[in-house]
PDB file of N, CA and C in Angstrom:
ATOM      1  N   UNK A   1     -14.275   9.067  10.164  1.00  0.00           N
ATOM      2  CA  UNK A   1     -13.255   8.132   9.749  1.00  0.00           C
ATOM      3  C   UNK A   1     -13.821   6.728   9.875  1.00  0.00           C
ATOM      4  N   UNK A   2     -14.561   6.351   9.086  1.00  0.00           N
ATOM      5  CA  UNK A   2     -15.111   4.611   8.803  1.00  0.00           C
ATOM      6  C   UNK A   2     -13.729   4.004   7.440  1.00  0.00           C
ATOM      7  N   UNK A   3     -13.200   2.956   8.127  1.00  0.00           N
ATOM      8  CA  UNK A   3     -12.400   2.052   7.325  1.00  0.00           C
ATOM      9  C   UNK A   3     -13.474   0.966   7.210  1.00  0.00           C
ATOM     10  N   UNK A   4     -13.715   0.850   5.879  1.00  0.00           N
ATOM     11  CA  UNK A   4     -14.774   0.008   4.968  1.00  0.00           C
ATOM     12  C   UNK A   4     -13.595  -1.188   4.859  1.00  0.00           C
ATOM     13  N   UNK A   5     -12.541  -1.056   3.885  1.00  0.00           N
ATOM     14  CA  UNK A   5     -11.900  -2.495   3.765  1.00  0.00           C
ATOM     15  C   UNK A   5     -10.278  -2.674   4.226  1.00  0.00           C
ATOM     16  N   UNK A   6     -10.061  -3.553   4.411  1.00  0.00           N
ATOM     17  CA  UNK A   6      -8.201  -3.717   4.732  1.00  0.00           C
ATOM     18  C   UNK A   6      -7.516  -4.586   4.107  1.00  0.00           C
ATOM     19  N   UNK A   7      -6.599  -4.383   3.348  1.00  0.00           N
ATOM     20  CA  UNK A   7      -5.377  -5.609   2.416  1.00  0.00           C
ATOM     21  C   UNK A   7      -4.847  -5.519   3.034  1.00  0.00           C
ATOM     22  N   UNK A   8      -4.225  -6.489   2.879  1.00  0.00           N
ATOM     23  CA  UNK A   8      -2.591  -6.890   3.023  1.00  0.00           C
ATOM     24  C   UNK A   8      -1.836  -7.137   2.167  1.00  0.00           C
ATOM     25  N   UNK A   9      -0.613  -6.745   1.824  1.00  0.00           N
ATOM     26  CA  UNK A   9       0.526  -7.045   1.074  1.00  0.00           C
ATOM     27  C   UNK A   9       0.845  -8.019   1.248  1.00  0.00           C
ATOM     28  N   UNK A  10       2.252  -8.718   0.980  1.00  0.00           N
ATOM     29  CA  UNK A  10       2.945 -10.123   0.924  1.00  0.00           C
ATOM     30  C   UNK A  10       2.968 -10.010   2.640  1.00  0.00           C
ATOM     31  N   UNK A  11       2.945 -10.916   3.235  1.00  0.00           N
ATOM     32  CA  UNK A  11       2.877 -11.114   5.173  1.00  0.00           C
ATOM     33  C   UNK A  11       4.506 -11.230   4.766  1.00  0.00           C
ATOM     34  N   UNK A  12       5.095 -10.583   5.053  1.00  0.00           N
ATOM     35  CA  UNK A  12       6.718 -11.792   5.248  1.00  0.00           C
ATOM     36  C   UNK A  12       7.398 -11.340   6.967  1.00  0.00           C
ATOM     37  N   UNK A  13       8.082 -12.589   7.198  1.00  0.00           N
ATOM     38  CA  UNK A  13       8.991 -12.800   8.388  1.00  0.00           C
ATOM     39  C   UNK A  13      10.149 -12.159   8.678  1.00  0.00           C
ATOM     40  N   UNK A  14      10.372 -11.120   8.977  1.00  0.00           N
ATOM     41  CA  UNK A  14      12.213 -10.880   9.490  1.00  0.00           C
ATOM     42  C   UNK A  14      12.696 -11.088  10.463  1.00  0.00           C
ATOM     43  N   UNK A  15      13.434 -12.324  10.318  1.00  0.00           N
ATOM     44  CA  UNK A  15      14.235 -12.823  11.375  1.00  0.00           C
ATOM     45  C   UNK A  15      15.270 -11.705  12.273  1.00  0.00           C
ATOM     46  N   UNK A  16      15.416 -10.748  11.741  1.00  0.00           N
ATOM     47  CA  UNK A  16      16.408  -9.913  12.300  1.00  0.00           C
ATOM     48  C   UNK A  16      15.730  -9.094  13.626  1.00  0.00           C
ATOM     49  N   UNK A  17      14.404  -8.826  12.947  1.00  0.00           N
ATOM     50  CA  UNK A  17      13.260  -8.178  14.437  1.00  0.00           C
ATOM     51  C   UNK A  17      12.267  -9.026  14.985  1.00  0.00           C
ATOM     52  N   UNK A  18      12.686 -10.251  14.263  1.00  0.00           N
ATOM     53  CA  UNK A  18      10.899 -11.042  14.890  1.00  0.00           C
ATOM     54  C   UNK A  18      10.190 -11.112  15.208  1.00  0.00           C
ATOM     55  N   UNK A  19       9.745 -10.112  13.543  1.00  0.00           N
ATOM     56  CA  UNK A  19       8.151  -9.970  13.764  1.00  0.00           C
ATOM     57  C   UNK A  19       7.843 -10.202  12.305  1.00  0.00           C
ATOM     58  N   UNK A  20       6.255  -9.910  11.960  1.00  0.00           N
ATOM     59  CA  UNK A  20       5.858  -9.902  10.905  1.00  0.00           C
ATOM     60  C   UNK A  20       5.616  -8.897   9.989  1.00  0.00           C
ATOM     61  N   UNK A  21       5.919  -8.562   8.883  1.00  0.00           N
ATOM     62  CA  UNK A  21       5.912  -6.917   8.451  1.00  0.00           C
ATOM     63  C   UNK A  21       5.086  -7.068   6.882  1.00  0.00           C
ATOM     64  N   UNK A  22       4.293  -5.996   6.858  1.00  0.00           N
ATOM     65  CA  UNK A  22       3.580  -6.200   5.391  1.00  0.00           C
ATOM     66  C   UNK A  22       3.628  -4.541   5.483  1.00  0.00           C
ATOM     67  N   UNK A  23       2.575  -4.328   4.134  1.00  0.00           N
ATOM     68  CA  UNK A  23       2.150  -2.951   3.829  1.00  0.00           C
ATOM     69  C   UNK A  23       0.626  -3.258   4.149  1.00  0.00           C
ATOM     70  N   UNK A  24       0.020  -2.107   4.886  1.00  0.00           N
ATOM     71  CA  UNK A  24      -1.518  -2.440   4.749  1.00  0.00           C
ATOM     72  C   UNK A  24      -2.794  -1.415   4.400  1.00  0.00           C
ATOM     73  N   UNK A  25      -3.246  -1.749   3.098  1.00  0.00           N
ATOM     74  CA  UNK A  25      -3.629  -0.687   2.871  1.00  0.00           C
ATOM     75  C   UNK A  25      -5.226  -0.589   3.118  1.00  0.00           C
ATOM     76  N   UNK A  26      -5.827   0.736   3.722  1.00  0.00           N
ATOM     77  CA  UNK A  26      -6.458   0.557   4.496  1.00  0.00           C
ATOM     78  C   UNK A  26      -8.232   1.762   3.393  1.00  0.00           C
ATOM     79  N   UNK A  27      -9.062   1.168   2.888  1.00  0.00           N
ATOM     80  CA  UNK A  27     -10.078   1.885   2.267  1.00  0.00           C
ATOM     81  C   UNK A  27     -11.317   2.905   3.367  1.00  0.00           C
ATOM     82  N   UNK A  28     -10.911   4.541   3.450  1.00  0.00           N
ATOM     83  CA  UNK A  28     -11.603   4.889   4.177  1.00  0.00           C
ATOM     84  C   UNK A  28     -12.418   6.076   3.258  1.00  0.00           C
ATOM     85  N   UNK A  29     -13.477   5.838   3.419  1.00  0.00           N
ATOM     86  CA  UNK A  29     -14.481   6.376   2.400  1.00  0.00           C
ATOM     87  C   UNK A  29     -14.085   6.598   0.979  1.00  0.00           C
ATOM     88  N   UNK A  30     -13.977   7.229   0.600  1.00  0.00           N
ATOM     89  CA  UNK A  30     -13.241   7.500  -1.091  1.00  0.00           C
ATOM     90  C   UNK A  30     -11.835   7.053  -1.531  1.00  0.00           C
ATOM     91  N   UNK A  31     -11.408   7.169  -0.222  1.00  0.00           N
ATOM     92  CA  UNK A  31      -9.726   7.083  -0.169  1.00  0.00           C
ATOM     93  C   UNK A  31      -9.035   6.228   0.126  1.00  0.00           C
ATOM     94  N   UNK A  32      -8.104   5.613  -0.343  1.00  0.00           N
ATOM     95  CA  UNK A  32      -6.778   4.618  -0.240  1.00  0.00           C
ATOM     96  C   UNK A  32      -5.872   5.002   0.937  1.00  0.00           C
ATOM     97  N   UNK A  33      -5.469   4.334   1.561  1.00  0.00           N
ATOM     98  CA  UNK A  33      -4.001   5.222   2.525  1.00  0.00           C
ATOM     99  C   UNK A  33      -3.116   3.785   2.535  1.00  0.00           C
ATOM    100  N   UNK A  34      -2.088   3.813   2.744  1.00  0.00           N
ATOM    101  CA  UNK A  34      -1.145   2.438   2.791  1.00  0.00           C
ATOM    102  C   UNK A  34      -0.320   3.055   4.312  1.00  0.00           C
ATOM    103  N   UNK A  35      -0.413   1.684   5.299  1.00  0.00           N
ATOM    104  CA  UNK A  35       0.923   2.172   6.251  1.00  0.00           C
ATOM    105  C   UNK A  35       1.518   0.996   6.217  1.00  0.00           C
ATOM    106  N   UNK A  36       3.051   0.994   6.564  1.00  0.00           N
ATOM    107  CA  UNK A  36       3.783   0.097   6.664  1.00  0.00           C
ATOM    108  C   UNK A  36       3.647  -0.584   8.443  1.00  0.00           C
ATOM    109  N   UNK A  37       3.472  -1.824   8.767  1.00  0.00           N
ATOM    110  CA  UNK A  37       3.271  -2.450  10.169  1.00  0.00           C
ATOM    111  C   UNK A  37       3.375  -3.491  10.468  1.00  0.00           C
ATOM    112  N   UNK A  38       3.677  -3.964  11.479  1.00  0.00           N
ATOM    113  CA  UNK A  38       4.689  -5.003  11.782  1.00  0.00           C
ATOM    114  C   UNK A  38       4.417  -5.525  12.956  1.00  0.00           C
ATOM    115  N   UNK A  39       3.876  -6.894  13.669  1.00  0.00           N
ATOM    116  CA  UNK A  39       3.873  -7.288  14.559  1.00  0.00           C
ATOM    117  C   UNK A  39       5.080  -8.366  15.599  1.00  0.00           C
ATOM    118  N   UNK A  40       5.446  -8.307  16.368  1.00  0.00           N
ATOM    119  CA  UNK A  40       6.294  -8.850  16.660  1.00  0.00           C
ATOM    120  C   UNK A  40       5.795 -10.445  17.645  1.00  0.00           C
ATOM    121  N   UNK A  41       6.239 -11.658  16.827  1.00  0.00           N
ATOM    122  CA  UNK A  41       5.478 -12.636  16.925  1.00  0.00           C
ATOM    123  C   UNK A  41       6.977 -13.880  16.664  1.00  0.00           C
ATOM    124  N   UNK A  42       6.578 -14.957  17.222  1.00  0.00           N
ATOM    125  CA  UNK A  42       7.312 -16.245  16.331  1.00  0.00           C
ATOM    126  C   UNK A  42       7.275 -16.687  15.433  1.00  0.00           C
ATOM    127  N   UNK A  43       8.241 -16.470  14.479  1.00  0.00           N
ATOM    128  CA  UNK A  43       7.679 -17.813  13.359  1.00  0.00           C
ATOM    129  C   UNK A  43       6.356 -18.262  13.185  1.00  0.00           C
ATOM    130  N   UNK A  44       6.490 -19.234  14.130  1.00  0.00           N
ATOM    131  CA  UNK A  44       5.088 -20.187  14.434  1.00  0.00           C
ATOM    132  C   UNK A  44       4.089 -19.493  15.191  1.00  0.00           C
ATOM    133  N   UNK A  45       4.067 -18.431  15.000  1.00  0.00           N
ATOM    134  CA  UNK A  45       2.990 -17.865  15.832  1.00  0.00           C
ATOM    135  C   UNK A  45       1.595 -18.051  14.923  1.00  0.00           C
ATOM    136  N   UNK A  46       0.230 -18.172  15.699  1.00  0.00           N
ATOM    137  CA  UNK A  46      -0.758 -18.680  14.919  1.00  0.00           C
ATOM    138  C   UNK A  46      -1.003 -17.525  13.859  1.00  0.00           C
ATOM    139  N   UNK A  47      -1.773 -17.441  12.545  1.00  0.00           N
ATOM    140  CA  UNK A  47      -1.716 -16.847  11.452  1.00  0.00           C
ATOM    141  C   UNK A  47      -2.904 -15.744  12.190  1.00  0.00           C
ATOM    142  N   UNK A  48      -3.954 -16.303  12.969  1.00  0.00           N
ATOM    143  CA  UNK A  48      -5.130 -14.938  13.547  1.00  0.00           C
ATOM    144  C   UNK A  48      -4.499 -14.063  14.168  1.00  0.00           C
ATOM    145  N   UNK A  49      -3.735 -14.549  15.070  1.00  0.00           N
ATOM    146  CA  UNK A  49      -2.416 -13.451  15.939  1.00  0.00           C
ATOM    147  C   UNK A  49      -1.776 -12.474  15.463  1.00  0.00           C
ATOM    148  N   UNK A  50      -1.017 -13.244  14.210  1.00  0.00           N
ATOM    149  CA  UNK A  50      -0.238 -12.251  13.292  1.00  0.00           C
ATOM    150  C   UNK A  50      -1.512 -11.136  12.406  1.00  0.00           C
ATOM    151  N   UNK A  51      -2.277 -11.544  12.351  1.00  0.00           N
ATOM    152  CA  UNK A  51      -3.403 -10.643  11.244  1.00  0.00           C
ATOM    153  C   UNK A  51      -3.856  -9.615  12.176  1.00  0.00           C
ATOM    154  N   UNK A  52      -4.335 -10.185  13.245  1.00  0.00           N
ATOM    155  CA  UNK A  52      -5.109  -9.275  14.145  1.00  0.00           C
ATOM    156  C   UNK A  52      -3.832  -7.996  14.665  1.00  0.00           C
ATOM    157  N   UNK A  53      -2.297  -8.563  14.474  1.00  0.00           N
ATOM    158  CA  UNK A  53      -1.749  -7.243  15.384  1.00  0.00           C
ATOM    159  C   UNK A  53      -1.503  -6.310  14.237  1.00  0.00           C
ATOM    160  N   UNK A  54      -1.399  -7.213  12.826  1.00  0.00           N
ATOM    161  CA  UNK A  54      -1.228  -6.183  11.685  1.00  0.00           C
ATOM    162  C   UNK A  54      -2.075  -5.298  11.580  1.00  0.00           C
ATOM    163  N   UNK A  55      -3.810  -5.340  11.971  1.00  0.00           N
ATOM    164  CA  UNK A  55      -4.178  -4.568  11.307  1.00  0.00           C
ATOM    165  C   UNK A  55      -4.680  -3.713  12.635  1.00  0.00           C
ATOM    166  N   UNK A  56      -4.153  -4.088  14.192  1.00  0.00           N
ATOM    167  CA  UNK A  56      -4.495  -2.796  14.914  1.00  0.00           C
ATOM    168  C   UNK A  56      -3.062  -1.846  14.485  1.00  0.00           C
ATOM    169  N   UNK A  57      -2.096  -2.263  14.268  1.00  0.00           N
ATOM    170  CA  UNK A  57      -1.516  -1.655  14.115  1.00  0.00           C
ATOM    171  C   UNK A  57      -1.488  -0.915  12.920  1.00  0.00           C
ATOM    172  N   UNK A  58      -1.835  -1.493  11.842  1.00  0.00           N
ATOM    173  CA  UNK A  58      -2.768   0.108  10.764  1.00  0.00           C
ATOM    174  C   UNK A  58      -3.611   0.806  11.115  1.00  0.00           C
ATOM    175  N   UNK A  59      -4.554   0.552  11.534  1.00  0.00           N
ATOM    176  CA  UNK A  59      -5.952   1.486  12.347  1.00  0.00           C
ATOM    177  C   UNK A  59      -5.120   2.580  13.230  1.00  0.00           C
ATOM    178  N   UNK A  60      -3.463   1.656  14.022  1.00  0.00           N
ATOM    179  CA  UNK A  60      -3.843   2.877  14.705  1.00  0.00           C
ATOM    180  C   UNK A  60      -2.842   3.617  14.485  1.00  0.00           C
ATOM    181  N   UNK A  61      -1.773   3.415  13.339  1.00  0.00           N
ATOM    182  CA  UNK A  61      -1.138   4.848  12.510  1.00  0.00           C
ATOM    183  C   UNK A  61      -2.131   5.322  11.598  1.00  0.00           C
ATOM    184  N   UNK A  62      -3.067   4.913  11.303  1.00  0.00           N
ATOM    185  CA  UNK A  62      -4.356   5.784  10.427  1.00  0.00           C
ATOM    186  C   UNK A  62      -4.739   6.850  11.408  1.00  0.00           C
ATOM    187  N   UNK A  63      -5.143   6.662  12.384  1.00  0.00           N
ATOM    188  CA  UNK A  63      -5.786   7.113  13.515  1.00  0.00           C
ATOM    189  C   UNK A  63      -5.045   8.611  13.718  1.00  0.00           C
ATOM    190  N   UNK A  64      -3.352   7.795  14.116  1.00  0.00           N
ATOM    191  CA  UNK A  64      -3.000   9.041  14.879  1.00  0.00           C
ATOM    192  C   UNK A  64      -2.000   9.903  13.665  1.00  0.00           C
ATOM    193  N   UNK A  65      -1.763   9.430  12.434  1.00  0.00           N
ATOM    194  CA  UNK A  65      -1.041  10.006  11.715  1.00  0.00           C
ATOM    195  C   UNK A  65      -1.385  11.278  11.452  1.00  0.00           C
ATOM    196  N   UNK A  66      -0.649  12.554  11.064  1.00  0.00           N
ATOM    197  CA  UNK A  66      -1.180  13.617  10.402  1.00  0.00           C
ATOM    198  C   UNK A  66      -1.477  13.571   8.853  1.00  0.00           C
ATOM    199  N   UNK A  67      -2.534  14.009   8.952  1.00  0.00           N
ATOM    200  CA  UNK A  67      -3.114  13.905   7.650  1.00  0.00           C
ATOM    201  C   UNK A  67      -2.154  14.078   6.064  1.00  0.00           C
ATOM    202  N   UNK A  68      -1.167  15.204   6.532  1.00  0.00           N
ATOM    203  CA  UNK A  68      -0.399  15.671   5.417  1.00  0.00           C
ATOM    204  C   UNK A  68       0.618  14.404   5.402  1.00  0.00           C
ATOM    205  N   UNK A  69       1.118  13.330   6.018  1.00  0.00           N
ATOM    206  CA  UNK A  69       1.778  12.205   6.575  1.00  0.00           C
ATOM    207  C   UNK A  69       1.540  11.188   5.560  1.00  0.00           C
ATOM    208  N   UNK A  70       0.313  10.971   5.620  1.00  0.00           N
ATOM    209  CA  UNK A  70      -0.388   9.751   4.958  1.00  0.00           C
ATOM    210  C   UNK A  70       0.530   9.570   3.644  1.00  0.00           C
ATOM    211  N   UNK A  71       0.223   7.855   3.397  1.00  0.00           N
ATOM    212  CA  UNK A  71       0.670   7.602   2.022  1.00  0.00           C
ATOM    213  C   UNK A  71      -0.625   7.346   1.411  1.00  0.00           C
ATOM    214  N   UNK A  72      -1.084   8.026   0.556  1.00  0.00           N
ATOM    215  CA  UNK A  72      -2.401   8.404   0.127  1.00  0.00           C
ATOM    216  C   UNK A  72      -2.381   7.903  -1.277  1.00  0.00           C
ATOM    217  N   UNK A  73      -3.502   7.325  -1.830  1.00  0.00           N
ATOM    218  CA  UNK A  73      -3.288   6.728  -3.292  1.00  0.00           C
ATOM    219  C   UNK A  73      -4.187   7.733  -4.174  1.00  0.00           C
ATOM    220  N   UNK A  74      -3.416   7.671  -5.092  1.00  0.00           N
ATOM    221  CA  UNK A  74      -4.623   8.358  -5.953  1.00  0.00           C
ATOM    222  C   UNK A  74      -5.715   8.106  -6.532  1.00  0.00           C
ATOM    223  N   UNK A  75      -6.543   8.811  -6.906  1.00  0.00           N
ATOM    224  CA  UNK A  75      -8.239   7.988  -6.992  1.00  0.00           C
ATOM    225  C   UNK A  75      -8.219   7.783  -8.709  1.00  0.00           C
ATOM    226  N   UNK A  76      -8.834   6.535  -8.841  1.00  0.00           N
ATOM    227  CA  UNK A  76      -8.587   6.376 -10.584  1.00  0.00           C
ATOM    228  C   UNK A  76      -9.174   7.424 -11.014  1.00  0.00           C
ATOM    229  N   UNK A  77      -8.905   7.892 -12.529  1.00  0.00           N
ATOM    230  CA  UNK A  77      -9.481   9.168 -13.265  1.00  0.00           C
ATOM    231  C   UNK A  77     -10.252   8.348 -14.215  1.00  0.00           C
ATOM    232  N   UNK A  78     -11.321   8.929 -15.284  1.00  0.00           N
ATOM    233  CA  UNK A  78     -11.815   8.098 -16.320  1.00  0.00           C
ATOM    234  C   UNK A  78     -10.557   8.621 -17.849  1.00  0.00           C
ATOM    235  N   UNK A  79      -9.623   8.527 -17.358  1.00  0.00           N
ATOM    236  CA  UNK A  79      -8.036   8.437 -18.816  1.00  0.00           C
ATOM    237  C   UNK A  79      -7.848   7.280 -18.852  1.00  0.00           C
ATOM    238  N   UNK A  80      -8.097   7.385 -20.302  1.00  0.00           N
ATOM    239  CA  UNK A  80      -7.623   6.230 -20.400  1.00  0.00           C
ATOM    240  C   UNK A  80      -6.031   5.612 -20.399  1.00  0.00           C
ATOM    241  N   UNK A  81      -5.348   4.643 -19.988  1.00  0.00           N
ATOM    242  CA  UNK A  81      -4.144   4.486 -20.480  1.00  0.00           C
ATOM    243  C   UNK A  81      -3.396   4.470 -21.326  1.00  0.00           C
ATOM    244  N   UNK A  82      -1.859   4.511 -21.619  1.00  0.00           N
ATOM    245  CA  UNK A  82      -1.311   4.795 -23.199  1.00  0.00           C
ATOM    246  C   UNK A  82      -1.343   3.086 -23.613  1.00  0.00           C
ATOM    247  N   UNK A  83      -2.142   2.973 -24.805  1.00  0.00           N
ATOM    248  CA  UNK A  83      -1.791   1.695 -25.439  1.00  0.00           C
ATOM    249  C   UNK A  83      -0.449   1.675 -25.681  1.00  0.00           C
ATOM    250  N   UNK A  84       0.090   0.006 -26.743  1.00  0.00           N
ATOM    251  CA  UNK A  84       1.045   0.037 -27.311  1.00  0.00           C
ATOM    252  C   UNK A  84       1.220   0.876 -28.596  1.00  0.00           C
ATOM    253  N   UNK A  85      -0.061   1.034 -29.336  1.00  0.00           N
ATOM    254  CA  UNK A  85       0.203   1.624 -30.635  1.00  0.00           C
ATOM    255  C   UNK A  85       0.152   3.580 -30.298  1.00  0.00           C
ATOM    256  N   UNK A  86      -0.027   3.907 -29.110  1.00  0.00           N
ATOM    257  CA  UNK A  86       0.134   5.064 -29.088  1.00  0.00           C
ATOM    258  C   UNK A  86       2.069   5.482 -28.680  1.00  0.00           C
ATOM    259  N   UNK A  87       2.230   6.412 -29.075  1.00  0.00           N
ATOM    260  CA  UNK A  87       3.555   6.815 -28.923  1.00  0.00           C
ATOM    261  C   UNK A  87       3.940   7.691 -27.781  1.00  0.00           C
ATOM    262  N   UNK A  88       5.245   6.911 -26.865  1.00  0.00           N
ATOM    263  CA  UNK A  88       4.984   8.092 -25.988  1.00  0.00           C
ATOM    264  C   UNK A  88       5.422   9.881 -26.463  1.00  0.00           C
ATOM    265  N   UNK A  89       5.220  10.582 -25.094  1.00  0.00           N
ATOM    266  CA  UNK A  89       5.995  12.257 -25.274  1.00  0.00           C
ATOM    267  C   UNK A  89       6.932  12.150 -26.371  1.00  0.00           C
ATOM    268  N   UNK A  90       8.530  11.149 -25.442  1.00  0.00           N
ATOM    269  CA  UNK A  90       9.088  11.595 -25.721  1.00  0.00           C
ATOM    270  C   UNK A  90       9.436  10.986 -27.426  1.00  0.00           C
ATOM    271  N   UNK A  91       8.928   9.625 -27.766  1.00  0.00           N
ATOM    272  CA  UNK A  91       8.850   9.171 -29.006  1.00  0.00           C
ATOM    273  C   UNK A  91       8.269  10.399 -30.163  1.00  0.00           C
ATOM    274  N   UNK A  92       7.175  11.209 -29.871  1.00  0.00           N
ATOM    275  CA  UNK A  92       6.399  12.572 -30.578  1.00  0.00           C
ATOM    276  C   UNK A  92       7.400  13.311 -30.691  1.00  0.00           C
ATOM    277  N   UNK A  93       8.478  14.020 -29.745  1.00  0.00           N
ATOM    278  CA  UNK A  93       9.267  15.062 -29.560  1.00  0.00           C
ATOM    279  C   UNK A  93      10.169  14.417 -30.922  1.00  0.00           C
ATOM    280  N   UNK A  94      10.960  13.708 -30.479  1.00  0.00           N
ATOM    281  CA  UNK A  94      12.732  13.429 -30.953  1.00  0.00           C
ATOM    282  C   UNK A  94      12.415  12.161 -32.301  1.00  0.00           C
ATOM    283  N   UNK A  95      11.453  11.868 -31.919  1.00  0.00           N
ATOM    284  CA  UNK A  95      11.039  10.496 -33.504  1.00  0.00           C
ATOM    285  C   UNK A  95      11.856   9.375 -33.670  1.00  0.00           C
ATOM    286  N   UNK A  96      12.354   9.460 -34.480  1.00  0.00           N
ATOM    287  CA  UNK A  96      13.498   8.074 -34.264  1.00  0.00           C
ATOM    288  C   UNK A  96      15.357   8.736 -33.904  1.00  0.00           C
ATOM    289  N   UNK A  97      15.045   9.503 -33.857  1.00  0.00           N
ATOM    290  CA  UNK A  97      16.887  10.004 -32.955  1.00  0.00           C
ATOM    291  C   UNK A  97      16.904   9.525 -31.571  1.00  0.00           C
ATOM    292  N   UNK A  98      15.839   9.159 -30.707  1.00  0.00           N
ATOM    293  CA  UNK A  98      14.862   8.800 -29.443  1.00  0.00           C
ATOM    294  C   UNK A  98      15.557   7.268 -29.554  1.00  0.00           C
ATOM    295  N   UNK A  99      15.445   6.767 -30.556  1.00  0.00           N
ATOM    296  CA  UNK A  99      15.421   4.850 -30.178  1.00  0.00           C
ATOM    297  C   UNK A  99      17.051   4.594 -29.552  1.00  0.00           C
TER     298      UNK A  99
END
């Protein structure tokens, strides 16, 4: 288990638990995982404080989560996406009774 990189989502404040709460998603070898984590801090608490508790606190629901648990991303495929000029399913099925 090597975590190569760590994001962060939007940092935001909830005054209701006072703390700091993001999503953080965490790159461990091939794989994506996202946990939700939250440090409990002031307002004004310095910005290294707030970063540093966010991301022990991802490491360490990565750590102890069960594997089947995880919010796991899926790995890009080489498909391409549906343009605009392609039609979807259900546009093919029903044609213009669909619009």
């Amino acid at each position: 288990m090597q975590i190569e990189q760590i994001e962060f989502d939007n940092v935001r404040y909830n005054p209701e638990r006072g703390a700091f709460e993001t999503l953080v998603k965490l790159h461990d070898g091939e794989q994506y995982f996202s946990y939700p984590a939250h440090v409990y801090a002031p307002l004004n608490a310095e910005f290294a404080f707030v970063v540093r508790g966010l991301e022990q606190a991802a490491r360490k629901a990565h750590k102890r989560t069960n594997p089947e648990l995880r919010m796991q991303h899926a790995v890009a495929t080489g498909i391409a996406p549906i343009t605009p000029r392609q039609k979807s399913l259900l546009d093919r099925l029903l044609g213009k009774v669909a619009a």
